[in-house]
N, C-alpha and C. Protein backbone atom coordinates (compact mmCIF):
# COMPACT_ATOMS: atom_id res chain seq x y z
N UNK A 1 118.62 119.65 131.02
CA UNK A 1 118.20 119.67 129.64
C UNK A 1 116.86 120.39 129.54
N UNK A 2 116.87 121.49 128.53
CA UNK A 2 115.64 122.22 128.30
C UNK A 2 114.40 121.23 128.02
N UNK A 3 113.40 121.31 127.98
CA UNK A 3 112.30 120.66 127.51
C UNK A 3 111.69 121.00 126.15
N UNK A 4 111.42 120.37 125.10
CA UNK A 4 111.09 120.67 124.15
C UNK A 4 109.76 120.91 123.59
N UNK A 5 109.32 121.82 123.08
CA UNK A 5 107.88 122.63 122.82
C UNK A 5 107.37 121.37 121.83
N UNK A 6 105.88 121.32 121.78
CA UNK A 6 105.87 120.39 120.63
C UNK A 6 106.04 121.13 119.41
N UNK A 7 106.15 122.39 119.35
CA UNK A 7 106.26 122.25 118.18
C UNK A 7 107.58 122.27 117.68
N UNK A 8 108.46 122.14 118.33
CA UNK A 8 110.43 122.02 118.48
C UNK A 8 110.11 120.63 117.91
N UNK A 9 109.81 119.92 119.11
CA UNK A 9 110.33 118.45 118.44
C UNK A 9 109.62 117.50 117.50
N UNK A 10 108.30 118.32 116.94
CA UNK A 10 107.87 118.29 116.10
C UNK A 10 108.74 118.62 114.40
N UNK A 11 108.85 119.95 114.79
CA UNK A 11 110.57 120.35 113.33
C UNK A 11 111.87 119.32 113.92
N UNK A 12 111.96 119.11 114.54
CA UNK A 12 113.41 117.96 115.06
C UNK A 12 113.00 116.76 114.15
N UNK A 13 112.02 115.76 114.53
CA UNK A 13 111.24 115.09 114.18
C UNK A 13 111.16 115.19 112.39
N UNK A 14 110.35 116.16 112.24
CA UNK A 14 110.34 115.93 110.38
C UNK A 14 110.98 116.15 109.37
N UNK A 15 111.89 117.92 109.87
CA UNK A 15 112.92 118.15 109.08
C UNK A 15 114.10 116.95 108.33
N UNK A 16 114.79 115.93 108.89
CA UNK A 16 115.36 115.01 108.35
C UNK A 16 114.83 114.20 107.46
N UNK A 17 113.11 113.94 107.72
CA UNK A 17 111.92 113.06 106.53
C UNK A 17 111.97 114.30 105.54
N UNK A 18 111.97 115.55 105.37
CA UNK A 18 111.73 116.31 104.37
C UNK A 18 112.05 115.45 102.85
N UNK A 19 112.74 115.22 102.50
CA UNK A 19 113.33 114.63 101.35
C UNK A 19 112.64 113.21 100.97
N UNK A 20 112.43 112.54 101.81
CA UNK A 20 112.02 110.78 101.16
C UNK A 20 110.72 111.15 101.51
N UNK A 21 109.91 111.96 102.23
CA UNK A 21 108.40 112.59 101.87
C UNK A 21 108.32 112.91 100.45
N UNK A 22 108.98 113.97 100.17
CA UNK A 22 108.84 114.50 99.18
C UNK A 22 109.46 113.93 97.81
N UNK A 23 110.45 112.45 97.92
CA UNK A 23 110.28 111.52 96.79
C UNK A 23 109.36 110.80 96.47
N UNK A 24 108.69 110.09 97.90
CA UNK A 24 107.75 109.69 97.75
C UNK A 24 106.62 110.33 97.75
N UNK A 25 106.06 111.83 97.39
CA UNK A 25 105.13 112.41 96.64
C UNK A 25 105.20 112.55 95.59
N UNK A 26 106.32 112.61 95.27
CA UNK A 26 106.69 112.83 93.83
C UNK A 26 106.20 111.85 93.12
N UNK A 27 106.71 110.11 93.54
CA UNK A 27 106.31 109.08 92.91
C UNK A 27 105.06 108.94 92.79
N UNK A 28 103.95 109.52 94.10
CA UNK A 28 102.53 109.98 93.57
C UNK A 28 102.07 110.58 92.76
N UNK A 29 102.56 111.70 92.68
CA UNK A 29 101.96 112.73 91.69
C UNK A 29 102.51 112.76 90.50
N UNK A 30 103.66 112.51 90.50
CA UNK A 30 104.72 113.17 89.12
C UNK A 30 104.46 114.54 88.52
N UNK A 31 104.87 115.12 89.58
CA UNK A 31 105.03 116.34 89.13
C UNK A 31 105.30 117.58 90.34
N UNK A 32 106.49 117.99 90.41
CA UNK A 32 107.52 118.30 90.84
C UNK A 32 106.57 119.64 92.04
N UNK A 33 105.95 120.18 91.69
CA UNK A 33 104.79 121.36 92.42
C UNK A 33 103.82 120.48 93.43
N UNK A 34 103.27 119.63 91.97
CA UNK A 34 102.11 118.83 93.20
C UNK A 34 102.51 117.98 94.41
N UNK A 35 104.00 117.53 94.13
CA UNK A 35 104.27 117.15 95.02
C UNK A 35 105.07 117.99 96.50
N UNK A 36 105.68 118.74 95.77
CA UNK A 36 105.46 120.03 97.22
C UNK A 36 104.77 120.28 97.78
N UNK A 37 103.34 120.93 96.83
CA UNK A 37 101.99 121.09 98.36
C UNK A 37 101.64 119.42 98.65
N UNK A 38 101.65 118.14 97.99
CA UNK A 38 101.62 117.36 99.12
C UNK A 38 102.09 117.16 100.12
N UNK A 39 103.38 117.65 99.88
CA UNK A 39 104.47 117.52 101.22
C UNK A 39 103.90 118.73 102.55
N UNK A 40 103.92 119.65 101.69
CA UNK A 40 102.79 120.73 102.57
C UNK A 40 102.17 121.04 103.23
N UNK A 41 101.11 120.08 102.49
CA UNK A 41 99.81 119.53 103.39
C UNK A 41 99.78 118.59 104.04
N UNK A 42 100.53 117.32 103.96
CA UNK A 42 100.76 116.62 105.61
C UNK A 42 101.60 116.74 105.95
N UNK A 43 102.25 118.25 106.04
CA UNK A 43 102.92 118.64 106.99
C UNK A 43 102.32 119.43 107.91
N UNK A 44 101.58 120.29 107.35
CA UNK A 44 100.30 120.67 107.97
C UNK A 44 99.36 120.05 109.14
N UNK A 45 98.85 119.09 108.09
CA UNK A 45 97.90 118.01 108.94
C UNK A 45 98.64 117.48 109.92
N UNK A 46 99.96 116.95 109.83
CA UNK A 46 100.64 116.55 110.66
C UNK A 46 101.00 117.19 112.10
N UNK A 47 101.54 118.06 111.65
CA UNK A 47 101.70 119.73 112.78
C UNK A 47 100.35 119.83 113.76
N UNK A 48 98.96 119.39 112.96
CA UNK A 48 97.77 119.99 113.44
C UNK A 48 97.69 119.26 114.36
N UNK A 49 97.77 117.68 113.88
CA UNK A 49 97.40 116.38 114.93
C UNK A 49 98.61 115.80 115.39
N UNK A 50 99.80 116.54 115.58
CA UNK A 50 100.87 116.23 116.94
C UNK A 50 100.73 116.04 117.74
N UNK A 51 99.76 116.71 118.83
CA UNK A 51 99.51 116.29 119.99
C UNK A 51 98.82 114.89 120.53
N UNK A 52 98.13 114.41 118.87
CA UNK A 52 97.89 112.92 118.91
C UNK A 52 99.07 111.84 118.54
N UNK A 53 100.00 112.60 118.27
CA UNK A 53 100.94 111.46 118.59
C UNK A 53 101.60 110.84 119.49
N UNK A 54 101.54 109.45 119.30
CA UNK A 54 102.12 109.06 120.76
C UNK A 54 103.34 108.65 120.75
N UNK A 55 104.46 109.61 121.87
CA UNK A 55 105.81 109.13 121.47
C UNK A 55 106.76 108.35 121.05
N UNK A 56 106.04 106.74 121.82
CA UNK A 56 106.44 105.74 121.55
C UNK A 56 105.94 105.09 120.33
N UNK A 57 105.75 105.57 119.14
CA UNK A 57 105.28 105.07 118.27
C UNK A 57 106.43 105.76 117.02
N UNK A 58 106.11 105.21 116.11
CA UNK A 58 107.42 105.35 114.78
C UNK A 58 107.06 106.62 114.29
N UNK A 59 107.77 107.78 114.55
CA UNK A 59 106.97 109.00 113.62
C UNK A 59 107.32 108.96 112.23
N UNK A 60 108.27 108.28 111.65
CA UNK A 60 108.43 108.24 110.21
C UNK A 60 107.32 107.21 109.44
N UNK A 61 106.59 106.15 110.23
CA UNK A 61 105.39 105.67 109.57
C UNK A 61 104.18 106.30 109.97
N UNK A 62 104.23 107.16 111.15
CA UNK A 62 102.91 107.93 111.17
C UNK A 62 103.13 108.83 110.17
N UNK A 63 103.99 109.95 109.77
CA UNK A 63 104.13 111.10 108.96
C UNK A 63 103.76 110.37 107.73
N UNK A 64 104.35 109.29 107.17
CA UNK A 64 104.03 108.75 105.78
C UNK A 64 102.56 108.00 105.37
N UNK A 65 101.83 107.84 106.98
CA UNK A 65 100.54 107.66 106.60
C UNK A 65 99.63 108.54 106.43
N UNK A 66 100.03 109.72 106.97
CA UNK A 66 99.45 111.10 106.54
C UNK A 66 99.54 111.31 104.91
N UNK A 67 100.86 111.77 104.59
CA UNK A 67 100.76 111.79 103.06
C UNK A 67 100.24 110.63 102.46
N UNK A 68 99.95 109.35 102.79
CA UNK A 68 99.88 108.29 101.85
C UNK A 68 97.97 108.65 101.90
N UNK A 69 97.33 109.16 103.23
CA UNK A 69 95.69 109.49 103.14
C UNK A 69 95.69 110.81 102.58
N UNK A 70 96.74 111.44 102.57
CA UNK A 70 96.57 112.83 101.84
C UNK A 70 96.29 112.65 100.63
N UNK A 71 97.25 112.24 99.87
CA UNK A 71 97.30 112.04 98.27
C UNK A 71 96.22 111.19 98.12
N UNK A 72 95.35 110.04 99.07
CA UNK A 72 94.59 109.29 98.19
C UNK A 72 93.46 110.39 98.42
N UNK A 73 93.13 110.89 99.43
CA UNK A 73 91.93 111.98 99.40
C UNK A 73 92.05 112.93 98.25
N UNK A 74 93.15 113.32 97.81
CA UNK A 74 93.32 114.50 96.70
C UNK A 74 93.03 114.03 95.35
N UNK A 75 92.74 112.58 95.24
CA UNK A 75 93.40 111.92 93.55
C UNK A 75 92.31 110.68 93.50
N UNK A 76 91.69 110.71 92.62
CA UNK A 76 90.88 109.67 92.12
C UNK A 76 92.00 108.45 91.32
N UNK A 77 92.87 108.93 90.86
CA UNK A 77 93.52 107.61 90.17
C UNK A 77 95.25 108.83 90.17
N UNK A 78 96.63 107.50 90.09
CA UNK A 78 97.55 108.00 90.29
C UNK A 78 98.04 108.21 88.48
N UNK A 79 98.56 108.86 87.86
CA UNK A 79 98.92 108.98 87.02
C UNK A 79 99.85 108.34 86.36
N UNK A 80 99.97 108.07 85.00
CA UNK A 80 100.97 106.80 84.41
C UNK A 80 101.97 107.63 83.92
N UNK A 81 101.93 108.71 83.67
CA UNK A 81 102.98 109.41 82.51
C UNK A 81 103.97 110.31 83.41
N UNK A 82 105.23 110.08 83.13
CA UNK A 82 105.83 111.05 83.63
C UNK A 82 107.14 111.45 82.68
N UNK A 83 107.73 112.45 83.37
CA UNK A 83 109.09 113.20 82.32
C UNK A 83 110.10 113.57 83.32
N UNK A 84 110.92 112.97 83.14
CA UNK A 84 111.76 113.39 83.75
C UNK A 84 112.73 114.48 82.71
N UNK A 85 112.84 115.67 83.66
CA UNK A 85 114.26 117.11 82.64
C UNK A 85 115.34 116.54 83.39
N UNK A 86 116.14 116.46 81.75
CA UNK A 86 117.71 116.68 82.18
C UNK A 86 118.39 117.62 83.28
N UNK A 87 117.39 118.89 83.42
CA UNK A 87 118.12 120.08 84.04
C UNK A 87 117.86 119.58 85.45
N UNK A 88 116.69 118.85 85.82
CA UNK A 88 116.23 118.21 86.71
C UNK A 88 117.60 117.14 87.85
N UNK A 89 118.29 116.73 86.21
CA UNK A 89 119.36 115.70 87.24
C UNK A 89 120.73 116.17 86.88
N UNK A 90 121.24 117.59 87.12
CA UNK A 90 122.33 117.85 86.99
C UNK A 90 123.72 117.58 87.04
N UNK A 91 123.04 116.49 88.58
CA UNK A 91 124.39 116.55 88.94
C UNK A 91 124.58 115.28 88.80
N UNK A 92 123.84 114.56 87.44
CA UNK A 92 124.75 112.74 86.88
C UNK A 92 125.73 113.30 85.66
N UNK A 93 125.45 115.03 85.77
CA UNK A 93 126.32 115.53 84.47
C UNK A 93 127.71 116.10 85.02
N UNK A 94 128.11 116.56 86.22
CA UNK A 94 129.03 116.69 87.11
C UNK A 94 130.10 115.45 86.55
N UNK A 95 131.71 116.17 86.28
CA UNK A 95 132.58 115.13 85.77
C UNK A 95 133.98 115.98 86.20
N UNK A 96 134.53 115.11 86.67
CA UNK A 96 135.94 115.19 87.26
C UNK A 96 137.30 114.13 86.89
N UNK A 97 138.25 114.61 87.06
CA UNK A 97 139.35 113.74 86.19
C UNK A 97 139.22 112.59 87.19
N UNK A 98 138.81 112.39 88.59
CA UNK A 98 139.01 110.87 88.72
C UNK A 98 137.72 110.35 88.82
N UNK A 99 136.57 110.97 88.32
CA UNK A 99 134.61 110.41 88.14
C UNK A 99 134.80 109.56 87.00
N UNK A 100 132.87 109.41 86.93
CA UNK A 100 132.63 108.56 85.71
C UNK A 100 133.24 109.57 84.39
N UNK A 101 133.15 108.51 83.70
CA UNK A 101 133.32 109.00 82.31
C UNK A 101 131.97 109.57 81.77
N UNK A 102 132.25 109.87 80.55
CA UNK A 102 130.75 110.80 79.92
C UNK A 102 129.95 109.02 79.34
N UNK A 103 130.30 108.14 78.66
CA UNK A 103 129.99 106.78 78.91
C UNK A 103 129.19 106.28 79.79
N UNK A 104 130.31 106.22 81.33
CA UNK A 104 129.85 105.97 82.82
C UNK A 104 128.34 106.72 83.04
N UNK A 105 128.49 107.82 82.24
CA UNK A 105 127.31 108.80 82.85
C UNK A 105 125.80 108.69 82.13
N UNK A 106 125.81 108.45 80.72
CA UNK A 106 124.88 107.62 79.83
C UNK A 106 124.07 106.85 80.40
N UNK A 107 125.36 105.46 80.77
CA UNK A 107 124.81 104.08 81.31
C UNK A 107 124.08 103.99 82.33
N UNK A 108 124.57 105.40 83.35
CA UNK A 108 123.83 105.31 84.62
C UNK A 108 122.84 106.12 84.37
N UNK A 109 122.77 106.92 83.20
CA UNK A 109 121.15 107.70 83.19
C UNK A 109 120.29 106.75 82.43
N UNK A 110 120.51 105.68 81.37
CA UNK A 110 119.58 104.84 80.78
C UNK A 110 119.67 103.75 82.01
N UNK A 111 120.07 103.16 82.70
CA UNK A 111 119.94 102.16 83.81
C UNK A 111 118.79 102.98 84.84
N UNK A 112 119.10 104.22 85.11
CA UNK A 112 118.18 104.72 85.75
C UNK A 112 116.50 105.22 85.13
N UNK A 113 116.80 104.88 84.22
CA UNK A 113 115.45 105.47 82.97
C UNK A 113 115.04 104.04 82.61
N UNK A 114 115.62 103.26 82.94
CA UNK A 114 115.23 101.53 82.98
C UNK A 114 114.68 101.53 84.22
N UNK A 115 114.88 101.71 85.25
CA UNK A 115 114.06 101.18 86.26
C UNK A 115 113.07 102.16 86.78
N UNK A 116 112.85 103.45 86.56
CA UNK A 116 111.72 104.34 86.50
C UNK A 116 110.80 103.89 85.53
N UNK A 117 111.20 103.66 83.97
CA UNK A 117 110.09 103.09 83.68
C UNK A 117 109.52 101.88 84.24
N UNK A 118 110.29 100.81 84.75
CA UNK A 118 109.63 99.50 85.12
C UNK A 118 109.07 99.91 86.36
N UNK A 119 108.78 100.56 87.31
CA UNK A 119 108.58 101.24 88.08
C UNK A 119 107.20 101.58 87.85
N UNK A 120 107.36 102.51 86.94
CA UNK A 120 106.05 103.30 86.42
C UNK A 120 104.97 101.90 85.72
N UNK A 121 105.52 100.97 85.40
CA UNK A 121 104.46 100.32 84.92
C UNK A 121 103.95 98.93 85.73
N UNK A 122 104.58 98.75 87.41
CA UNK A 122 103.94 98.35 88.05
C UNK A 122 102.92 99.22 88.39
N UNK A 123 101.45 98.03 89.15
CA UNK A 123 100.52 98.47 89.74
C UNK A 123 100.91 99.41 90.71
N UNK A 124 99.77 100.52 91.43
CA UNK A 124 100.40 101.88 92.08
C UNK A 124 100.51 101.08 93.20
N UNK A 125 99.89 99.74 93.65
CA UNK A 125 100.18 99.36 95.16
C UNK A 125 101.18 98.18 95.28
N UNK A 126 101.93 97.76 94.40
CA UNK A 126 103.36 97.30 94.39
C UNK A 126 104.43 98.01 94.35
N UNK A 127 104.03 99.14 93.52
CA UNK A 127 105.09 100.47 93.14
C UNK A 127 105.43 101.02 94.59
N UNK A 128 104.36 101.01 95.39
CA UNK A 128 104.04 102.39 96.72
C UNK A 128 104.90 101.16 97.26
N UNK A 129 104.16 99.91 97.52
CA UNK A 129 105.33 98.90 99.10
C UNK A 129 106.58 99.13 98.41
N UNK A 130 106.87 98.59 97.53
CA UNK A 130 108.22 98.84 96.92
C UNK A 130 109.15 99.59 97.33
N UNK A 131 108.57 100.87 96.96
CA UNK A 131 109.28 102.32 97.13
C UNK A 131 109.47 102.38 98.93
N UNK A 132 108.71 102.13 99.58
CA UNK A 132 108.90 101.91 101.43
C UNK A 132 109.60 101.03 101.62
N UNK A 133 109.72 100.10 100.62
CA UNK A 133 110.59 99.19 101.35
C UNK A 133 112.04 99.65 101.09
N UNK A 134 112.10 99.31 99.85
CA UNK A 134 113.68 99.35 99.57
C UNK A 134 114.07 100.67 99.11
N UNK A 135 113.16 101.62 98.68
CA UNK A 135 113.76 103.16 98.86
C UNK A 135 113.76 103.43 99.70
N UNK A 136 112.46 103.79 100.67
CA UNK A 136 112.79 104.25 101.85
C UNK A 136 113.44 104.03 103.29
N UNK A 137 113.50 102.58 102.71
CA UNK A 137 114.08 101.49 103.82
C UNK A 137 113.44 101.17 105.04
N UNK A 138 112.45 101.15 104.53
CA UNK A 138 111.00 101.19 105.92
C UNK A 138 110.32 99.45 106.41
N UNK A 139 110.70 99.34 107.74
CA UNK A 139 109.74 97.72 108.20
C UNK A 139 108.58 97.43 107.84
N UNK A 140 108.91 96.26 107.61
CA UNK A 140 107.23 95.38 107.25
C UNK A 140 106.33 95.97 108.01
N UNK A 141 106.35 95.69 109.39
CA UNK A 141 105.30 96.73 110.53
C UNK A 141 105.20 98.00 109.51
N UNK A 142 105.83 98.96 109.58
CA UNK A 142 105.46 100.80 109.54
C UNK A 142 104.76 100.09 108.39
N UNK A 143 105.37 99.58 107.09
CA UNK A 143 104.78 99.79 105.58
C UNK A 143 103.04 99.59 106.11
N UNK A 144 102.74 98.24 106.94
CA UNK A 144 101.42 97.40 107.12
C UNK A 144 100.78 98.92 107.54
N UNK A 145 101.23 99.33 108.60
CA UNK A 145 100.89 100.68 109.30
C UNK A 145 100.50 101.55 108.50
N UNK A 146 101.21 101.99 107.38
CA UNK A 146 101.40 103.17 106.37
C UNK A 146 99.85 103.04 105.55
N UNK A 147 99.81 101.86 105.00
CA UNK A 147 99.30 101.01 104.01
C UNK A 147 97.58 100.70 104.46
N UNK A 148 97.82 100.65 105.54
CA UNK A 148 96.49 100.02 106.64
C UNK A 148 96.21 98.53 106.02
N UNK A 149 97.40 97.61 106.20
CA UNK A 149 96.98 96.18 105.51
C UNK A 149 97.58 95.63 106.41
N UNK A 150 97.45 93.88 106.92
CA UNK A 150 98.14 92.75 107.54
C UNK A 150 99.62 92.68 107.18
N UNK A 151 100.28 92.87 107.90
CA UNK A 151 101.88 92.44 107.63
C UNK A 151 102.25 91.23 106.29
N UNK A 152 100.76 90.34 106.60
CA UNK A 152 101.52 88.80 105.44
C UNK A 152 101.12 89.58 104.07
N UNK A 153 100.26 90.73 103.94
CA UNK A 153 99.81 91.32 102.58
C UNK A 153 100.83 92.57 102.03
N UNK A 154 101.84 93.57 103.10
CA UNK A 154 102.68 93.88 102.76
C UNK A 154 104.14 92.96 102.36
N UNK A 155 104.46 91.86 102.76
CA UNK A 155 105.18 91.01 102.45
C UNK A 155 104.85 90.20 100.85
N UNK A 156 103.94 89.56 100.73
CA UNK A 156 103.18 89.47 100.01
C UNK A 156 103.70 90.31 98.46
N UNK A 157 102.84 91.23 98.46
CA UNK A 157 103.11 92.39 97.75
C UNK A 157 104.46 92.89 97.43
N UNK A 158 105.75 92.89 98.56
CA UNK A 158 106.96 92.78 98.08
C UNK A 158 107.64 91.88 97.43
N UNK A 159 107.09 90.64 97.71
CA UNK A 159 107.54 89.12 96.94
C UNK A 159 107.19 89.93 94.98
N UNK A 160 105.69 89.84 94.94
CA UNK A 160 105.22 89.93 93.77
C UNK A 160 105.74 91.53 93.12
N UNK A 161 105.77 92.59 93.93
CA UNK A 161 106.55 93.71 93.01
C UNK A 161 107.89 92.99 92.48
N UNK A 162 109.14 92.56 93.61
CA UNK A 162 110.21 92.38 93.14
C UNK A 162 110.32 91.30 92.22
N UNK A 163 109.84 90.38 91.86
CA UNK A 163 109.22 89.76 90.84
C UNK A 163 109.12 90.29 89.36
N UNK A 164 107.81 91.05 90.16
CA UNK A 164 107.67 91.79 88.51
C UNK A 164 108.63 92.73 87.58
N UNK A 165 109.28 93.38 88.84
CA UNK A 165 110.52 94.65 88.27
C UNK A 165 111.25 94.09 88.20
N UNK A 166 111.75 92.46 88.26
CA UNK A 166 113.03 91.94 87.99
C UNK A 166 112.47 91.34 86.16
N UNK A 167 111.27 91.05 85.75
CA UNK A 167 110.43 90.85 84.63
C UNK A 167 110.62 91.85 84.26
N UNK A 168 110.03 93.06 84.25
CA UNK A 168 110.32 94.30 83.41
C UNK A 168 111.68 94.39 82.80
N UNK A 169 112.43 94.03 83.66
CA UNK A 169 113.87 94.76 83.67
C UNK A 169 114.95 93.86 82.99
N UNK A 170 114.11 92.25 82.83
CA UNK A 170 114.98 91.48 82.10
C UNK A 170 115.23 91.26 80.68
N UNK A 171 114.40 92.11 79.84
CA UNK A 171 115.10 92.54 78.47
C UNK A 171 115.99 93.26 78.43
N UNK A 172 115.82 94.56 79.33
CA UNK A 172 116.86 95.29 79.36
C UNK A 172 118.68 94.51 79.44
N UNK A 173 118.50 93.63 80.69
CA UNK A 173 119.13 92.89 80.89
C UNK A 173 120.32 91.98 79.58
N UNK A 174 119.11 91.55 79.30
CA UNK A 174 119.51 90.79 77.96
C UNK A 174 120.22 91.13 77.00
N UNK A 175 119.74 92.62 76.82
CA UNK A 175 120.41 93.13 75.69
C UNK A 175 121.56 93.64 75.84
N UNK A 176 121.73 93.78 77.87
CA UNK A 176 123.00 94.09 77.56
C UNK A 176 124.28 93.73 77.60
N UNK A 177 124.26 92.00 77.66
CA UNK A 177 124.86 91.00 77.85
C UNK A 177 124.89 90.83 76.15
């Protein structure tokens, strides 16, 4: 077996994070550019300080603690407003004789416009564990790691987000019962 350059298994390594980096910049920035050069730039930074990584360690919570010190170095406060374009989510408009219906397709864009806003109006550090946990599907360890907090304060913090977004989300609820 060949041996791999670092900077091989460095692209081995991040290429597959490309995407849940770059959702989760997005959910930083809101806004579809800024969050590219975030992705960018600790990919960069990342690339730079490879050789400080140590193999045996999680590279999907080291890479995400890069962007998570990137974006806070770049940003005095995270932004509340965002927009999502239709042209943006094309493909919940994609319809085939055995898909959703145009109905089916509504429900799942206002269900999804229900929980982006409740989303958006948690605090940014319930929103951020949140999004590691159950978007990105990331361990209590990496998040504590990511986060630079005690494991019982990322736990913690997931109790009280899922809490609150189940509060946000229960008018919605209501009304549609």
């Amino acid at each position: 077996m060949a041996s791999m350059t670092p900077s091989g298994s460095f692209e081995s390594l991040v290429l597959p994070l490309l995407p849940a980096l770059y959702r989760h910049a997005f959910w930083f920035s809101r806004n579809h550019a800024e969050a590219e050069d975030l992705v960018q730039e600790s990919i960069s930074k990342a690339l730079r300080a490879f050789d400080t990584f140590q193999q045996d360690t999680h590279f999907k919570a080291w890479i995400f603690r890069i962007l998570h010190n990137t974006f806070l170095t770049s940003r005095t406060n995270i932004a509340t407003s965002r927009t999502v374009f239709l042209e943006d989510q094309s493909d919940v408009f994609e319809i085939s004789d055995d898909g959703p219906t145009p109905e089916d397709t509504l429900i799942r864009l206002d269900n999804l416009a229900a929980i982006n806003d409740a989303l958006d109006r948690l605090p940014p550090s319930l929103r951020e564990v949140l999004l590691l946990c159950d978007g990105e599907e990331m361990k209590y360890r990496d998040i504590a790691l990511i986060l630079d907090v005690p494991i019982g304060t990322v736990m913690s913090r997931i109790s009280r987000a899922r809490h609150s977004l189940r509060q946000l989300l229960q008018p919605q609820a209501s009304e549609a019962l």
